[in-house]
Protein backbone atom coordinates (compact mmCIF):
# COMPACT_ATOMS: atom_id res chain seq x y z
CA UNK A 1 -37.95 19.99 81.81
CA UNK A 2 -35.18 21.96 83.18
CA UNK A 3 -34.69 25.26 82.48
CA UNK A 4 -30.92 24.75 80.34
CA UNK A 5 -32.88 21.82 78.63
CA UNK A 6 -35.83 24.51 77.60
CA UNK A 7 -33.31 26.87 76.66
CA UNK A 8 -31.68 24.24 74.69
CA UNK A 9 -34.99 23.86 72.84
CA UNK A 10 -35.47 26.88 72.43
CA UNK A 11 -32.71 27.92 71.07
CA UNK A 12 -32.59 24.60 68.54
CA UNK A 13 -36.08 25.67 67.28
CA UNK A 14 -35.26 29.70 67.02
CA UNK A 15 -32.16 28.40 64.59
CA UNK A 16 -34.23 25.54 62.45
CA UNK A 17 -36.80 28.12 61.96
CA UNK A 18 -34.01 30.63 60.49
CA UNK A 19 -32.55 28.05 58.29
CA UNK A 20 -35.79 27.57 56.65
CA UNK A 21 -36.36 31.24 56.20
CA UNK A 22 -32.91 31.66 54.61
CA UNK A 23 -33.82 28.70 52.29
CA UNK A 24 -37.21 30.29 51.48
CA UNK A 25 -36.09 33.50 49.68
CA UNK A 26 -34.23 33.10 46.55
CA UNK A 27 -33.02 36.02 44.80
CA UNK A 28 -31.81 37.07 41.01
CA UNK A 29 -28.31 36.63 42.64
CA UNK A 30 -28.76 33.17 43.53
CA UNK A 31 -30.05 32.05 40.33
CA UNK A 32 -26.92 31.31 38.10
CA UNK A 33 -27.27 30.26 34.85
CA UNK A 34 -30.29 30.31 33.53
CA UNK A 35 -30.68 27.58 30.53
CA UNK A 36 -33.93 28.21 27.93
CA UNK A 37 -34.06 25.10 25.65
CA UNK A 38 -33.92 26.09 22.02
CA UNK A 39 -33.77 23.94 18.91
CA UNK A 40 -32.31 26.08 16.36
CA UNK A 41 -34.37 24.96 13.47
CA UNK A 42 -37.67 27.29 13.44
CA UNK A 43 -36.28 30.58 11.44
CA UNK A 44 -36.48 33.19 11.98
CA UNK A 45 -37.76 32.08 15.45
CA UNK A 46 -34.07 30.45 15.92
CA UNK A 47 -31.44 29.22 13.75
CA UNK A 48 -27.97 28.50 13.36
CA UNK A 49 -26.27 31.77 11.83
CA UNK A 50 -23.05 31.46 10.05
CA UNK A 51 -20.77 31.14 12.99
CA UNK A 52 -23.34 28.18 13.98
CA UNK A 53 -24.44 30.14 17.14
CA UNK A 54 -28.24 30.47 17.80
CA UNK A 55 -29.94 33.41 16.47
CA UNK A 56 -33.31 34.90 15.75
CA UNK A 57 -36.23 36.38 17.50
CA UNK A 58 -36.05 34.01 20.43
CA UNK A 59 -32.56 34.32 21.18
CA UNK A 60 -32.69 38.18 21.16
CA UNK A 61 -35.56 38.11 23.50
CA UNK A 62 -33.70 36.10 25.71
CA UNK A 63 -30.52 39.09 25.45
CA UNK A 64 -32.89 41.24 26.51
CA UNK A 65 -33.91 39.78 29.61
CA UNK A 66 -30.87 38.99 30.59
CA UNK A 67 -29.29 42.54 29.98
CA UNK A 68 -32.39 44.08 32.55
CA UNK A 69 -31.62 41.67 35.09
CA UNK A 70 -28.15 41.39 35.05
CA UNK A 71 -28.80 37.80 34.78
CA UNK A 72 -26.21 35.10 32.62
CA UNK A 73 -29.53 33.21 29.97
CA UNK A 74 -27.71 30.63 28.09
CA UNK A 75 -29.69 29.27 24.97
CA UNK A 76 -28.96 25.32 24.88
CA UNK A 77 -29.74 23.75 21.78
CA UNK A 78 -32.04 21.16 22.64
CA UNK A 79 -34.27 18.06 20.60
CA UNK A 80 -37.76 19.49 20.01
CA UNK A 81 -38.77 15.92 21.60
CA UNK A 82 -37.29 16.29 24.05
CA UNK A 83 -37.52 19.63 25.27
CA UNK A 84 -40.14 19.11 27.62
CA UNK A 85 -38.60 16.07 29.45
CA UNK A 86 -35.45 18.55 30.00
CA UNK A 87 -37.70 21.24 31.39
CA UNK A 88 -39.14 18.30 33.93
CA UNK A 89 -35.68 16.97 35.07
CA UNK A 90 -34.20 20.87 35.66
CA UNK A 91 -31.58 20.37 33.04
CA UNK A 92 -33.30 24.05 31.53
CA UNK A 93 -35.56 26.05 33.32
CA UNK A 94 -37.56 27.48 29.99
CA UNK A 95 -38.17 26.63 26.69
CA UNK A 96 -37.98 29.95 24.23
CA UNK A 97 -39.89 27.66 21.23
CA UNK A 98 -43.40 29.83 20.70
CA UNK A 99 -45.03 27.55 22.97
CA UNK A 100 -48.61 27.96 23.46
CA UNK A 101 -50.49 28.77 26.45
CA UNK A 102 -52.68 25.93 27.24
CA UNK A 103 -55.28 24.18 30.00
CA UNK A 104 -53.10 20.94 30.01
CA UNK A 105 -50.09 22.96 30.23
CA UNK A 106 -51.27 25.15 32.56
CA UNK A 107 -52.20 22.61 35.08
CA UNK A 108 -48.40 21.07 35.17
CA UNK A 109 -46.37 24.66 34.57
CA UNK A 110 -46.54 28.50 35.57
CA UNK A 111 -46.11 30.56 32.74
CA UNK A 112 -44.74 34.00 32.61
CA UNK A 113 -46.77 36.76 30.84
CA UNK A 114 -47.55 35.77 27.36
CA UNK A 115 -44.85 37.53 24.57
CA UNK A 116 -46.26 36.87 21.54
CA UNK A 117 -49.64 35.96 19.70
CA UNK A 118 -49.14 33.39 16.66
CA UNK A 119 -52.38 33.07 15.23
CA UNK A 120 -53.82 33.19 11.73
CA UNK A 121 -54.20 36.50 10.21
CA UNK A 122 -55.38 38.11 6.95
CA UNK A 123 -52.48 39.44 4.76
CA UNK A 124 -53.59 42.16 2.12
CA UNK A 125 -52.15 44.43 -0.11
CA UNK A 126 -49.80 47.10 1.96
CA UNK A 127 -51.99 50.30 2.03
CA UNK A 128 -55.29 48.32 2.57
CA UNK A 129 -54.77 46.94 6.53
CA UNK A 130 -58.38 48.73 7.00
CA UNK A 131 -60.16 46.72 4.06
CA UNK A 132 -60.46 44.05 7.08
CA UNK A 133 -60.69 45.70 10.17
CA UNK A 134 -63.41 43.35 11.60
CA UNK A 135 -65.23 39.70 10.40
CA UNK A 136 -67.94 41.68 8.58
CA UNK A 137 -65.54 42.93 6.56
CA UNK A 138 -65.06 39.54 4.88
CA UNK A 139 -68.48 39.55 3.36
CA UNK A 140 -68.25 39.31 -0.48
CA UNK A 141 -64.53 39.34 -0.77
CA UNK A 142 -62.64 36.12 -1.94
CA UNK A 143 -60.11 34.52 0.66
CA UNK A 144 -56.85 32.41 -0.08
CA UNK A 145 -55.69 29.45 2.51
CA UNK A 146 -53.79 26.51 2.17
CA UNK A 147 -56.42 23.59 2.00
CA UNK A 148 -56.13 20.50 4.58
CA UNK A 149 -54.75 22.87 7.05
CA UNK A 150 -56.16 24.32 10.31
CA UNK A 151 -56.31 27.48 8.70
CA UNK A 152 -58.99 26.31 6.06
CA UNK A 153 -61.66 24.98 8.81
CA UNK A 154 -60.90 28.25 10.70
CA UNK A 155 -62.94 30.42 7.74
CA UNK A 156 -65.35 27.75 7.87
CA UNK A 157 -65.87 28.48 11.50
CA UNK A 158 -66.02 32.36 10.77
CA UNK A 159 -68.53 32.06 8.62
CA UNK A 160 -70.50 30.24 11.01
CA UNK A 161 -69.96 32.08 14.03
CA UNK A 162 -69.77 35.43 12.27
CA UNK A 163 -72.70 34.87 10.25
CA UNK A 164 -70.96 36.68 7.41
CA UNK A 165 -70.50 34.83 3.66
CA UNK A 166 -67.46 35.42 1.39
CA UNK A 167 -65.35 33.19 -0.75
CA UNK A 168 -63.22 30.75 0.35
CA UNK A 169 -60.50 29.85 -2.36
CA UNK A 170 -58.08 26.64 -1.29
CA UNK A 171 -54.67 26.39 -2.68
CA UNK A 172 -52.19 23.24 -2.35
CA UNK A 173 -49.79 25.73 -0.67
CA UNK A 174 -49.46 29.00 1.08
CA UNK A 175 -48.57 30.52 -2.75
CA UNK A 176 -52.05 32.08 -2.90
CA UNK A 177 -49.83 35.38 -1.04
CA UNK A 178 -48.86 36.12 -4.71
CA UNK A 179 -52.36 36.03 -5.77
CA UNK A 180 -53.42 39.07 -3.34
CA UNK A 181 -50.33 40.85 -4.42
CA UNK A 182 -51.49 40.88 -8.24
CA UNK A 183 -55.25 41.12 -6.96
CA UNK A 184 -56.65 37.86 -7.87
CA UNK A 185 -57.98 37.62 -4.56
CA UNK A 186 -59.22 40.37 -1.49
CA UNK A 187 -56.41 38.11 1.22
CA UNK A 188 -55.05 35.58 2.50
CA UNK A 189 -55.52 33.77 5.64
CA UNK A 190 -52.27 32.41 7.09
CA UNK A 191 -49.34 32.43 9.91
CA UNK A 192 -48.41 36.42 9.12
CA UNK A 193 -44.77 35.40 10.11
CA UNK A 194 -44.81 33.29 7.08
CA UNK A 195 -46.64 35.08 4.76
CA UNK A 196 -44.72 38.64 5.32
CA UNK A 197 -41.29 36.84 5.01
CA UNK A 198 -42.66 35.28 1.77
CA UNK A 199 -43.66 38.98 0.93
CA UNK A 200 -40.55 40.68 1.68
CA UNK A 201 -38.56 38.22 -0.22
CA UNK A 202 -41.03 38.15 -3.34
CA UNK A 203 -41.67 42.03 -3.13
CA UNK A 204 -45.47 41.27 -2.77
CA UNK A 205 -45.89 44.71 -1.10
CA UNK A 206 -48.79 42.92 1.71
CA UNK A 207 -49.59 44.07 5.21
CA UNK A 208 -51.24 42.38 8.13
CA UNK A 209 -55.12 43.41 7.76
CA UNK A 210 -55.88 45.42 11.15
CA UNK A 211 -58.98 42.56 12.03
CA UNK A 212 -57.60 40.72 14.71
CA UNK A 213 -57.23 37.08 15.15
CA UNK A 214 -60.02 34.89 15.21
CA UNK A 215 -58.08 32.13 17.27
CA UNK A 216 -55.92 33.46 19.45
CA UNK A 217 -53.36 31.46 20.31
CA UNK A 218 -50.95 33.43 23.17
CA UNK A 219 -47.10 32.51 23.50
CA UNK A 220 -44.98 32.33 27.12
CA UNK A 221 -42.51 30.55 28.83
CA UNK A 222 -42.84 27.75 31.05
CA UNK A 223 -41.30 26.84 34.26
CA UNK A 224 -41.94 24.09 36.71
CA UNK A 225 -44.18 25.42 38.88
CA UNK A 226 -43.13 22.88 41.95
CA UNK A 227 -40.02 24.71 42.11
CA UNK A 228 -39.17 28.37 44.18
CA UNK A 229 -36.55 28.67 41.22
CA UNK A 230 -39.43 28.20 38.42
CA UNK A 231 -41.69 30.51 40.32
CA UNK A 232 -39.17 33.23 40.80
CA UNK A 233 -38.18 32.93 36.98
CA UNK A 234 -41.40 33.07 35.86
CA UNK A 235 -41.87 36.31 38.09
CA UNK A 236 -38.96 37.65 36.68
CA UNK A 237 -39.50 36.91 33.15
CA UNK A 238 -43.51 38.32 33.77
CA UNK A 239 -41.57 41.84 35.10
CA UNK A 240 -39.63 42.14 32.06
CA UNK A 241 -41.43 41.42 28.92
CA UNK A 242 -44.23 43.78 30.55
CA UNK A 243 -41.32 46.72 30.89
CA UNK A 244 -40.29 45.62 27.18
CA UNK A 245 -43.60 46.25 25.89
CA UNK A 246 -44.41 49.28 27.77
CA UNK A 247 -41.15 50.53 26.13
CA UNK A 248 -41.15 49.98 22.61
CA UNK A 249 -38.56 47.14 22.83
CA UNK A 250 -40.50 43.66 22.19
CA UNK A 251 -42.99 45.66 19.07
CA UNK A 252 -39.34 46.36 17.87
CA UNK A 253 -37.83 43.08 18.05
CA UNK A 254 -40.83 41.51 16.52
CA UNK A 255 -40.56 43.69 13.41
CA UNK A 256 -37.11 43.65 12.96
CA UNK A 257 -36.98 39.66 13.40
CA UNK A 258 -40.38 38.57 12.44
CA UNK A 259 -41.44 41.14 9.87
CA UNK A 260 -44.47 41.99 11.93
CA UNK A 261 -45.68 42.90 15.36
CA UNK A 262 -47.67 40.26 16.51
CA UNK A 263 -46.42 41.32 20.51
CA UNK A 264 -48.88 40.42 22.79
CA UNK A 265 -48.49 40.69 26.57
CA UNK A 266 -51.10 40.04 29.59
């Protein structure tokens, strides 16, 4: 090979190998909009406010993360259905729906840091959070949960595992809230979410016991992992809800949307 020809080469190598370096490092800048599916039915999660915009826990979330990174999150109102299917095909990069953390999941997405932990708790009267501070706590008291749900075979598995005994009293519905407010019954076992909105609007007075969950079932958003853009979102999104909890900022969205902080990021 002649020495222009080698040159040639050279040169035509130096240049592909630049191109592909330039293509391999994406920045915040180069990200545009970012869309996080939302369904706006799952309150106070997300909903529709009056000016039929998104709203809720989620969305705020999402304001927040886009405020620290200078970044433009759009919330697109999406089919529950078929959230997941937009997520594949890059029409949104996330899904802001409290969606679990899970093997099968795992194995097809990268997650960011987990935001959130919505698991069954035990709801008591406000005052007595230390009445259940841990399983063995349980033992002679007399627990309300809605029968025929998850919730019910989850004291049936305390017991079991936690060798401790108590009562377990089913209701038809997640009512039996009322019941610990007028002290028919030590708790109730149920989505604290649900129950402390049901308190707040009934005046029920109840607080989140402090035992912690016996399931725990961690929240974070997904991105396709077989993209640089996923990866660098996920990276991003990882940063920022560790900075907001370090802060203050994600504990104080939780209560002020949710009713309760049920944060949880690692």
């Amino acid at each position: 090979m002649g020495r222009k020809k080698m040159v040639a080469v050279l040169a035509l190598l130096m240049g592909a190998l630049v191109c592909e370096n330039a293509e391999a490092v994406l920045t915040k800048k180069d990200l545009g909009i970012v869309r996080a599916g939302i369904d706006g039915a799952y309150p106070p999660y997300c909903y529709l406010n009056n000016k039929d915009e998104v709203d809720g826990f989620e969305v705020a979330v999402m304001k927040e993360i886009a405020k620290r990174n200078g970044l433009d999150i759009q919330c697109q109102v999406t089919a529950w259905n078929s959230m997941f299917g937009q997520l594949d095909s890059g029409r949104i990069d996330t899904i802001a729906e409290t969606i679990t953390i899970t093997e099968e999941r795992q194995a097809k997405y990268v997650f960011s840091k987990s935001y959130i932990e919505d698991s069954n708790r035990f709801l008591v009267r406000a005052g007595k959070e230390d009445s259940i501070s841990s399983f063995k706590d349980l033992a002679g008291k007399k627990i309300g949960v809605a029968s025929g749900q998850s919730a019910y075979n989850q004291l049936l598995a305390i017991q079991k595992e936690q060798g401790v005994q108590f009562e377990i009293a089913p209701y038809e519905t997640s009512t039996n809230a009322y019941d610990v407010s007028i002290g028919r019954i030590d708790a109730s076992y149920m989505n604290p979410v649900a129950g402390m909105d049901m308190s707040n609007k009934g005046n029920m007075n109840l607080a989140v016991a402090s035992c912690p969950a016996f399931m725990a079932a961690r929240c974070a958003y997904p991105f396709r992992k077989d993209t640089e853009r996923g990866r660098l979102l996920a990276q991003i999104f990882s940063d920022t809800l560790a900075e907001m909890a370090k802060d203050g900022t994600l504990k104080a969205l939780c209560v002020k949307w949710l009713g309760v902080d049920i944060s949880r990021v690692e």
